[in-house]
C-alpha atoms as a PDB file:
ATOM      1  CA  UNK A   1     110.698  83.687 122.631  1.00  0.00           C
ATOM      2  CA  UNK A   2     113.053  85.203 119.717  1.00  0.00           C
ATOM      3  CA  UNK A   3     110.954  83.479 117.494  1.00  0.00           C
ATOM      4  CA  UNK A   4     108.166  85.313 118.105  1.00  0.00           C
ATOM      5  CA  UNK A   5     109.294  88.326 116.870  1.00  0.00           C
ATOM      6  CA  UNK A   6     111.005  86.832 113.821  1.00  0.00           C
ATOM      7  CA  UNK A   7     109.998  88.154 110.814  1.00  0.00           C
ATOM      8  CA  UNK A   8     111.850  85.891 108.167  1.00  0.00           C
ATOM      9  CA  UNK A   9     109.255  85.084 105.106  1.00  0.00           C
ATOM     10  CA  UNK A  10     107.189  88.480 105.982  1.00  0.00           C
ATOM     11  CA  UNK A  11     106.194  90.833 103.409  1.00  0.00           C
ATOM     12  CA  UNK A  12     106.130  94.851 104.677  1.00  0.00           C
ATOM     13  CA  UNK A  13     105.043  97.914 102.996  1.00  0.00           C
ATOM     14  CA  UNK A  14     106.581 100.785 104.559  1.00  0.00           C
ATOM     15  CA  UNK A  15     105.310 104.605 103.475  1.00  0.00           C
ATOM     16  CA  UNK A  16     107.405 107.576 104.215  1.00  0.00           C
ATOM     17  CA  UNK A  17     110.507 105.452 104.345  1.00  0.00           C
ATOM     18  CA  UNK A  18     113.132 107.436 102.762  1.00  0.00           C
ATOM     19  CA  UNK A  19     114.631 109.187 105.547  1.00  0.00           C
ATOM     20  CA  UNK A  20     113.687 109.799 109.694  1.00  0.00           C
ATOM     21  CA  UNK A  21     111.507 107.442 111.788  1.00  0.00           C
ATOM     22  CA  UNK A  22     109.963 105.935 108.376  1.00  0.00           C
ATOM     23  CA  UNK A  23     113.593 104.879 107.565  1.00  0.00           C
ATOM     24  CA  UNK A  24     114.643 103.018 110.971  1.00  0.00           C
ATOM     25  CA  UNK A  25     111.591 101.314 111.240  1.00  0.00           C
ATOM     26  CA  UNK A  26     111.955  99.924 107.431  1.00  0.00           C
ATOM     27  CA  UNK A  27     115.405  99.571 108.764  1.00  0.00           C
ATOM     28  CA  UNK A  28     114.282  97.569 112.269  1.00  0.00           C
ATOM     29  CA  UNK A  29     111.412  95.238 109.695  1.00  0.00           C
ATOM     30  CA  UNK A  30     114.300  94.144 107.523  1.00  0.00           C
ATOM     31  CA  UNK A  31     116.676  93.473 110.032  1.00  0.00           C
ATOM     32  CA  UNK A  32     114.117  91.210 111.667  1.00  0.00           C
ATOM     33  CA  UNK A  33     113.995  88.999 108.388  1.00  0.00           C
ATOM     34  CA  UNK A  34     110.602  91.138 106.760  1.00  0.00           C
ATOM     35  CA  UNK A  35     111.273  91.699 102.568  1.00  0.00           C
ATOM     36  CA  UNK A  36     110.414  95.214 103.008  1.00  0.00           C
ATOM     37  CA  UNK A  37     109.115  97.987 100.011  1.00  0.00           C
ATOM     38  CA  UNK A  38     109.866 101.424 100.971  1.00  0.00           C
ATOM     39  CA  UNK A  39     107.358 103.817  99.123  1.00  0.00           C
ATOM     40  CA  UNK A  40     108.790 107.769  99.033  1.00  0.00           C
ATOM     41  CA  UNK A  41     108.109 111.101  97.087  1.00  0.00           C
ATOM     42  CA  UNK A  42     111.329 111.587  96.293  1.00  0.00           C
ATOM     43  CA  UNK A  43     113.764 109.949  94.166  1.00  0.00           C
ATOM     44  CA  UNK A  44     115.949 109.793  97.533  1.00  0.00           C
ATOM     45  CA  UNK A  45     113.883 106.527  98.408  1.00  0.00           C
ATOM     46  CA  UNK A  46     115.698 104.467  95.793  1.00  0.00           C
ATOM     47  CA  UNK A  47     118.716 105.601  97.276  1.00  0.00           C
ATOM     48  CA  UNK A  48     117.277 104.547 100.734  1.00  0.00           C
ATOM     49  CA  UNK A  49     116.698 101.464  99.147  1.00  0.00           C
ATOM     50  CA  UNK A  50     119.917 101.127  97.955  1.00  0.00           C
ATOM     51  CA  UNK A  51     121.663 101.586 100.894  1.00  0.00           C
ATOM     52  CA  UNK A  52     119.754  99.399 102.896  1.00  0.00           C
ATOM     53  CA  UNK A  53     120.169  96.518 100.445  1.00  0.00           C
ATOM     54  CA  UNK A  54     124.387  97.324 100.949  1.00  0.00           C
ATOM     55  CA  UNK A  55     123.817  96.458 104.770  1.00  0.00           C
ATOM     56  CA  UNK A  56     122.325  92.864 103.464  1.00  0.00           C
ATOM     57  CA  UNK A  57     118.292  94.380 103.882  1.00  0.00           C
ATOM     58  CA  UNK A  58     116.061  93.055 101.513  1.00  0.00           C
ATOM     59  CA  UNK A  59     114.752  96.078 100.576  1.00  0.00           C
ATOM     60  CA  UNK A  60     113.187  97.554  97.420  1.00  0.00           C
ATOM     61  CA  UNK A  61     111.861 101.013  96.789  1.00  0.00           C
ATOM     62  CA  UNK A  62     108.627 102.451  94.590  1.00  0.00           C
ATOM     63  CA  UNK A  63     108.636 106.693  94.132  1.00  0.00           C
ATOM     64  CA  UNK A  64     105.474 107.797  94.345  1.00  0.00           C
ATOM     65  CA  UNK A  65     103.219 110.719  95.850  1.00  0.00           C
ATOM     66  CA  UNK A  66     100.709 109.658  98.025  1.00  0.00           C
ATOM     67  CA  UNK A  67      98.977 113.508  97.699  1.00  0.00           C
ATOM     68  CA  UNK A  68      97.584 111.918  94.402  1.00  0.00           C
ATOM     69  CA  UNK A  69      95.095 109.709  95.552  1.00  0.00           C
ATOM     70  CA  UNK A  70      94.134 107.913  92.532  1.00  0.00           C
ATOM     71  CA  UNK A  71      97.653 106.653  91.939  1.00  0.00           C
ATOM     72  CA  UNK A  72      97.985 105.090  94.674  1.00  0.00           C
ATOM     73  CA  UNK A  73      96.001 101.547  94.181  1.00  0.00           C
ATOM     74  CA  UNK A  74      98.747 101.011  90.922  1.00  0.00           C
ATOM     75  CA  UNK A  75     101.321 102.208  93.624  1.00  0.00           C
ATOM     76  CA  UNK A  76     100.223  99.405  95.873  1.00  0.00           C
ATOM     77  CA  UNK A  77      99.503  96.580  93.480  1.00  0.00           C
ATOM     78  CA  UNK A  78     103.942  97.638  92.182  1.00  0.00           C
ATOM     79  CA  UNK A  79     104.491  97.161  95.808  1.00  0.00           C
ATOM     80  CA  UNK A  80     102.417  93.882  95.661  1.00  0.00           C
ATOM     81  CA  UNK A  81     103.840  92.186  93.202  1.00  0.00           C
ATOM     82  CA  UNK A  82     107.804  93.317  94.224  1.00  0.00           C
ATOM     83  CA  UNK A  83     106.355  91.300  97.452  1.00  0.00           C
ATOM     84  CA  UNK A  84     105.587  87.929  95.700  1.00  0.00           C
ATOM     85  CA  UNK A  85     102.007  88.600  95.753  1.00  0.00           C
ATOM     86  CA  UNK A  86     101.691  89.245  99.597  1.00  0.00           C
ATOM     87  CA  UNK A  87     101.580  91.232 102.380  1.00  0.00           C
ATOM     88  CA  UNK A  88     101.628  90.625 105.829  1.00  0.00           C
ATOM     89  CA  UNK A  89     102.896  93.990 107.489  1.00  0.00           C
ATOM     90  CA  UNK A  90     101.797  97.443 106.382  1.00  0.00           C
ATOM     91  CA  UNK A  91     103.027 100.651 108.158  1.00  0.00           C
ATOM     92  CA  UNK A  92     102.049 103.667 107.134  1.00  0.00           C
ATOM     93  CA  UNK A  93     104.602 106.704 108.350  1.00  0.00           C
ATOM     94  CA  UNK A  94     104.358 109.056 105.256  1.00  0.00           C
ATOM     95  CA  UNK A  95     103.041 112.409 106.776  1.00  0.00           C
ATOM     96  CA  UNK A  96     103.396 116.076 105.655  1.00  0.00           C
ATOM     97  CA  UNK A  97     103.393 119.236 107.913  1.00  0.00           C
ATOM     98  CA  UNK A  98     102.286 122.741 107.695  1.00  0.00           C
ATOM     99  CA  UNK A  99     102.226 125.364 109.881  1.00  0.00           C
ATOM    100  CA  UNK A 100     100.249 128.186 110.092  1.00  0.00           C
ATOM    101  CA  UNK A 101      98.159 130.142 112.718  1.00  0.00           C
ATOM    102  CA  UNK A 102      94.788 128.867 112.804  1.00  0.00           C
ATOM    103  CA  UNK A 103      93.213 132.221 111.148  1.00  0.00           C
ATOM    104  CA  UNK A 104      95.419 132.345 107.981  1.00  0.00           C
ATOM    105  CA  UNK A 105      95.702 128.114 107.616  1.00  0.00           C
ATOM    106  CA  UNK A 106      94.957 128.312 103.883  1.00  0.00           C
ATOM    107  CA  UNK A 107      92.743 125.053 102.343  1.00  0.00           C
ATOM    108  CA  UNK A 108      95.170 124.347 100.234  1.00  0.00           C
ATOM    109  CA  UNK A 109      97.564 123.397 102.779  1.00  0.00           C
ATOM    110  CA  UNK A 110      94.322 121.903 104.675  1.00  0.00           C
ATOM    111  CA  UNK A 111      94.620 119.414 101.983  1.00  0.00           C
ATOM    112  CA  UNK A 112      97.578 118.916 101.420  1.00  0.00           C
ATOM    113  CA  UNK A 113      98.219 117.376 104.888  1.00  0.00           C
ATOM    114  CA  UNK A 114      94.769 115.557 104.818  1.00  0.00           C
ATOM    115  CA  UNK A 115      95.633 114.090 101.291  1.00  0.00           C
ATOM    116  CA  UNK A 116      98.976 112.294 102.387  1.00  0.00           C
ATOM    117  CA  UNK A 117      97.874 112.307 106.228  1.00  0.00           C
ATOM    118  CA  UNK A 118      94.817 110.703 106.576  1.00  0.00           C
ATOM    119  CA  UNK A 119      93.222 109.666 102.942  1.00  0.00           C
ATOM    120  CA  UNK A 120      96.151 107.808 101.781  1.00  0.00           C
ATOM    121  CA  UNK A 121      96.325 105.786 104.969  1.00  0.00           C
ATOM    122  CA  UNK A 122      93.069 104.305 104.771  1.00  0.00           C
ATOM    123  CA  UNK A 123      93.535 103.819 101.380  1.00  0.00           C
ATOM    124  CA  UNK A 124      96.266 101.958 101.748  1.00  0.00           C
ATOM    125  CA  UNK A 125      94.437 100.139 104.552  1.00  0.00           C
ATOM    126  CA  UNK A 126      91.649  99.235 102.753  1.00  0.00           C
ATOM    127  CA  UNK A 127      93.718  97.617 100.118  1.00  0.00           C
ATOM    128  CA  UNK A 128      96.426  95.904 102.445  1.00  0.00           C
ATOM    129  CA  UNK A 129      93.150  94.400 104.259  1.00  0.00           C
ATOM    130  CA  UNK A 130      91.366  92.892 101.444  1.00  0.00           C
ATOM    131  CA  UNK A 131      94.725  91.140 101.009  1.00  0.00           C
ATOM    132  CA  UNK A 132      95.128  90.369 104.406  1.00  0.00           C
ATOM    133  CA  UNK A 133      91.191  89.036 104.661  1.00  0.00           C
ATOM    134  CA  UNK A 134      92.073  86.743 101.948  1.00  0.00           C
ATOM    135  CA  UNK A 135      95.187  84.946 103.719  1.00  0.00           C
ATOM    136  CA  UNK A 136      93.293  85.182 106.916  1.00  0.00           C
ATOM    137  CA  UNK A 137      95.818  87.892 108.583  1.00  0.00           C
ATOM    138  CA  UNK A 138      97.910  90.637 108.959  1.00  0.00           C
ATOM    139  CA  UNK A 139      99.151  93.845 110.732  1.00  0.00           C
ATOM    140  CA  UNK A 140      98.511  97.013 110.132  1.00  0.00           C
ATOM    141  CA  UNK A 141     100.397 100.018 111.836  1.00  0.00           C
ATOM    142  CA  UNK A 142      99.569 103.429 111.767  1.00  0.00           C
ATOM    143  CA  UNK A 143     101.499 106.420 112.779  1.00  0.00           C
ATOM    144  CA  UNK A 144      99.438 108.762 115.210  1.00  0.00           C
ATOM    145  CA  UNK A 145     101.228 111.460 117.162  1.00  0.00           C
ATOM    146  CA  UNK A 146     101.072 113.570 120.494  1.00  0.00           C
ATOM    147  CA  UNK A 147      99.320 115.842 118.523  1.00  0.00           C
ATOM    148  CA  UNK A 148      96.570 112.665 118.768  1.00  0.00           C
ATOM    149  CA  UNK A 149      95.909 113.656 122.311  1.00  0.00           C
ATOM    150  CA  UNK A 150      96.598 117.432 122.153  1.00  0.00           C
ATOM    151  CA  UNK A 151      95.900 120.138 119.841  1.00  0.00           C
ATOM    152  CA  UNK A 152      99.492 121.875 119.156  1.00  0.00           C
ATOM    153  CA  UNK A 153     100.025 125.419 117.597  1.00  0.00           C
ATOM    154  CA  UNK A 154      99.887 126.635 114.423  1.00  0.00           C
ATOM    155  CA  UNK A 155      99.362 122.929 113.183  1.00  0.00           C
ATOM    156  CA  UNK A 156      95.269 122.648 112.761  1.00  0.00           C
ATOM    157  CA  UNK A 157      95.681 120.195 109.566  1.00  0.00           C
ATOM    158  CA  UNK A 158      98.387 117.953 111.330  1.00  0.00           C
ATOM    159  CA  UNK A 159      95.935 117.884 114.527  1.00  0.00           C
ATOM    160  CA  UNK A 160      93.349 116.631 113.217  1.00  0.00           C
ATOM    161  CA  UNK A 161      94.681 114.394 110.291  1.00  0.00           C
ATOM    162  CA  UNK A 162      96.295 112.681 113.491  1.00  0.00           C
ATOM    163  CA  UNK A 163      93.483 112.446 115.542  1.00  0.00           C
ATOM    164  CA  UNK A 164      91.611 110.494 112.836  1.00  0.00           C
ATOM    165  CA  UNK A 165      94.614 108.762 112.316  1.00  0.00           C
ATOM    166  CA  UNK A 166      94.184 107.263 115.728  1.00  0.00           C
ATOM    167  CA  UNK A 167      90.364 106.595 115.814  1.00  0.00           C
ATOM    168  CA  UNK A 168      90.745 105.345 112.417  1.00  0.00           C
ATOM    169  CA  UNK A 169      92.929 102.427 113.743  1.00  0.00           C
ATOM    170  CA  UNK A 170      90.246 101.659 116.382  1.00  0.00           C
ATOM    171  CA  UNK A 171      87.523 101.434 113.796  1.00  0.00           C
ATOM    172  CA  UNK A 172      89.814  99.256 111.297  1.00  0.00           C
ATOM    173  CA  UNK A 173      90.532  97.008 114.121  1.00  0.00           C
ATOM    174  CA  UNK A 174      86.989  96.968 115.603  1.00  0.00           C
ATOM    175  CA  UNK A 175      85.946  95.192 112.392  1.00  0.00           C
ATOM    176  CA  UNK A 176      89.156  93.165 111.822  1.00  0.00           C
ATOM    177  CA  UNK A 177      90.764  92.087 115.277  1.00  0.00           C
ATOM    178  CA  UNK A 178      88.295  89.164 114.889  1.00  0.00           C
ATOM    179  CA  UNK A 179      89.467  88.149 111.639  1.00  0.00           C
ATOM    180  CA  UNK A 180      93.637  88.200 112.856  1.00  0.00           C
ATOM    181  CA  UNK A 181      94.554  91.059 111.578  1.00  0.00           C
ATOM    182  CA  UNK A 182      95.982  93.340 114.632  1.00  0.00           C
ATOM    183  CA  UNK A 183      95.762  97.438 113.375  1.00  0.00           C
ATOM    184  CA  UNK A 184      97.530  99.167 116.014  1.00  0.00           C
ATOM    185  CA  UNK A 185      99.008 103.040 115.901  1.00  0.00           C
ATOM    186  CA  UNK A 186     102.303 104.148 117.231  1.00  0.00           C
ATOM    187  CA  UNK A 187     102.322 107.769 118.693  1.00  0.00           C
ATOM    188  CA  UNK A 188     106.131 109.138 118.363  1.00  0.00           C
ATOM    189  CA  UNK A 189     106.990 111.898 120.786  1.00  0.00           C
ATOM    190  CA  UNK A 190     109.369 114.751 119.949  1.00  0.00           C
ATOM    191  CA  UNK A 191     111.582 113.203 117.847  1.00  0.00           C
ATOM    192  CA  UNK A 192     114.665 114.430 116.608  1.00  0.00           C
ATOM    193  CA  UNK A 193     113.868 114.434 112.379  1.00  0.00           C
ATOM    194  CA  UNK A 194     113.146 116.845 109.804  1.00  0.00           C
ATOM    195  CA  UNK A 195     109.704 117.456 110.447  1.00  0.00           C
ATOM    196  CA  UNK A 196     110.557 119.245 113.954  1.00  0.00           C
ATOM    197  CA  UNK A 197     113.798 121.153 112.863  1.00  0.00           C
ATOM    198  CA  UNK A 198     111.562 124.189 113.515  1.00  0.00           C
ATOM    199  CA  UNK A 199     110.981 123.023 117.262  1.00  0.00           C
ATOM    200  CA  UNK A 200     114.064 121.770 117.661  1.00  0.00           C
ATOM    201  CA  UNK A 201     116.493 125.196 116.600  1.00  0.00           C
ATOM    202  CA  UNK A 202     113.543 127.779 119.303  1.00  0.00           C
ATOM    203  CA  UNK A 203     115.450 127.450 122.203  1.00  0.00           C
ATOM    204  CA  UNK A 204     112.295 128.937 124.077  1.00  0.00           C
ATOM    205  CA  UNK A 205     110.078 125.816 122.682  1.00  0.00           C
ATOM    206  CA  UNK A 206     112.895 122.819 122.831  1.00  0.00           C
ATOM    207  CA  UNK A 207     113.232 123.670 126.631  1.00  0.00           C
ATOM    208  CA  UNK A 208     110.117 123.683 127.100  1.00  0.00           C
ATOM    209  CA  UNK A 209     109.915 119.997 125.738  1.00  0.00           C
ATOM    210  CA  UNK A 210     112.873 118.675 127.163  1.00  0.00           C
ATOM    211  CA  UNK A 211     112.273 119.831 130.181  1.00  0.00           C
ATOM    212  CA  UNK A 212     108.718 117.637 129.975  1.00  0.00           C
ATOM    213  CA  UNK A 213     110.311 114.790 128.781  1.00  0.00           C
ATOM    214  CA  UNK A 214     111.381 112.651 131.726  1.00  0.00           C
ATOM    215  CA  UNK A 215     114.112 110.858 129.590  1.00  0.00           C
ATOM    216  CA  UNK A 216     115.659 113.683 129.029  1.00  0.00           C
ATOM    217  CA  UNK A 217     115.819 113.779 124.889  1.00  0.00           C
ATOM    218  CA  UNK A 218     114.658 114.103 122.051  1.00  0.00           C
ATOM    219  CA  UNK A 219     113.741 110.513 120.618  1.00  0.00           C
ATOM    220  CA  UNK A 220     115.475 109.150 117.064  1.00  0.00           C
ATOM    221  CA  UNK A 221     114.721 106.820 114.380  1.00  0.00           C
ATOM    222  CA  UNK A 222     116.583 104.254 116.089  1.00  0.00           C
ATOM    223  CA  UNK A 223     113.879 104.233 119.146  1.00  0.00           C
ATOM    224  CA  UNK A 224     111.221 103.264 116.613  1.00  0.00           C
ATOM    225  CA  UNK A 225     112.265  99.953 115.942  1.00  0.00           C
ATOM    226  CA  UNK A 226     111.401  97.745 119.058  1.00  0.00           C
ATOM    227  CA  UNK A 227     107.804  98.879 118.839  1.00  0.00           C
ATOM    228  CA  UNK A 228     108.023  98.582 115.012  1.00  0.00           C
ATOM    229  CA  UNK A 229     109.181  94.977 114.966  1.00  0.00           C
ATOM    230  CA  UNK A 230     106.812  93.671 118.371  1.00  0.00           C
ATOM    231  CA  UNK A 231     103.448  95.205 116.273  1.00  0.00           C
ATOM    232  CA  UNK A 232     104.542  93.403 113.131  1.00  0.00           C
ATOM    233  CA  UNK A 233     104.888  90.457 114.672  1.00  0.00           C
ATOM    234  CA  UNK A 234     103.683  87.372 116.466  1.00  0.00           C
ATOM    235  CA  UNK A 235     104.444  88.888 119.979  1.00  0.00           C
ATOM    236  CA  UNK A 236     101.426  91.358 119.143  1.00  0.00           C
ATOM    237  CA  UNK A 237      98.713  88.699 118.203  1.00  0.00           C
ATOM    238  CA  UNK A 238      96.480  90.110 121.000  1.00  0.00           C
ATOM    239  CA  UNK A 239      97.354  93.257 120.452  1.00  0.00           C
ATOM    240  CA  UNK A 240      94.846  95.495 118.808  1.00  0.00           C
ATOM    241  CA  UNK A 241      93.179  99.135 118.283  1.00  0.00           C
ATOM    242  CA  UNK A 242      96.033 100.282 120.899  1.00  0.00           C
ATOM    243  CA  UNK A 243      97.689 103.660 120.190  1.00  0.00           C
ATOM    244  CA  UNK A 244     100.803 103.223 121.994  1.00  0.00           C
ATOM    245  CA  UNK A 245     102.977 106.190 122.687  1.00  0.00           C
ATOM    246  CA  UNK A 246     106.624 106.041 122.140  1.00  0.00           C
ATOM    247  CA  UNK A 247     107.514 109.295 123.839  1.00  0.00           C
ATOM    248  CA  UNK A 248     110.301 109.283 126.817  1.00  0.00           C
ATOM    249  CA  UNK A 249     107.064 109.472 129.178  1.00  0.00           C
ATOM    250  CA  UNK A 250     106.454 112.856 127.789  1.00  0.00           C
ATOM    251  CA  UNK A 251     102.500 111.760 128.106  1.00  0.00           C
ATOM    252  CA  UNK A 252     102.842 110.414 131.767  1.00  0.00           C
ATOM    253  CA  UNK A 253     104.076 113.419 133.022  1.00  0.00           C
END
């Protein structure tokens, strides 16, 4: 049974993995036994990188800005080649947020959040899965939200860049699933990173939530990894076009 989710001789590519949940669940692939590539905006991922690699990781990071979608195939072939030439796991957790009410949401921030949000990730899963085609399999994980299944507030961008996200998986693995490679989404709940400092410090809204959640918290990086590791590995083989929520039973409530 362990062996099933070892991931010793994997290759991952892990986006938004400087900091938050991209960071433990680079963290959680690596400790499994996956050579992992951590792909950030900010110089802070080679710093990730390095830190990782001081708790014995095999882990190696590429700066790069996933807004700019015509950099991002030399991006991935970098991340290809730091890899050996393959790659068996992709996750894709960079996102960007913006808030605004609905009526004054300018375009530019409208793309913006689809850039990184939603082009970039099937970029990146178009290119992972001509790889993947080629060695006959693979697994792809994308990184819906709650905001998959509801519409939030002053969020329209994130909303709907993560509902895509999530029908986007089903459509990747409609065409794939038969060809072993599993695309699956993970749906965080309200976790406890940078993105929802906002949330977090409104004493009105975070009571709200908590009081919704029927764990009782807020969830952290650290939650991400089980779900990380079973997706990535052989444990999920018959596993695909789920969007699994990873949210205290926020959602069941």
């Amino acid at each position: 049974m362990k062996n099933m989710f070892d991931l010793s001789g994997k290759s991952a590519l892990v986006t938004g993995g400087t900091r938050g949940l991209g960071r433990g669940m680079a963290e959680g692939l690596a400790e499994a036994g996956a050579k992992v590539v951590i792909v950030g905006s900010s110089a802070g991922v080679l710093k990730t990188a390095e830190e990782l690699r001081a708790k014995g990781l095999d882990v190696a990071g590429i700066r790069a800005d996933l807004g700019e979608r015509d950099k991002i195939p030399a991006m991935f072939n970098e991340a290809l080649k730091m890899l050996g030439g393959k790659i068996d796991i992709l996750l894709n957790d960079a996102g960007v947020q913006r808030r605004n009410h609905c009526e004054d949401f300018t375009l530019e921030d409208w793309d913006t959040v689809m850039n990184v949000n939603l082009n970039a990730v099937f970029v990146l899963c178009q290119l992972a899965g001509r790889e993947m085609l080629k060695q006959g399999s693979g697994k792809i994980i994308n990184m819906a939200s709650m905001l998959s299944f509801f519409g939030g507030f002053t969020v329209p961008a994130y909303a709907a860049s993560k509902g895509a996200v999530a029908q986007l998986t089903k459509a990747l693995s409609n065409e794939w699933a038969g060809k072993n490679i599993q695309v699956n989404a993970i749906a965080p709940g309200y976790m406890a990173t940078e993105m929802n400092t906002a949330l977090i410090n409104d004493n009105g809204r975070n009571t709200e939530i908590l009081a919704r959640i029927p764990a009782g918290r807020w969830g952290t990086p650290e939650d991400m990894k089980g779900l990380a590791v079973f997706l990535a590995s052989n444990a999920s083989n018959y596993v695909s076009g789920a969007v699994i929520p990873l949210d205290g039973g926020y959602l069941a409530k």
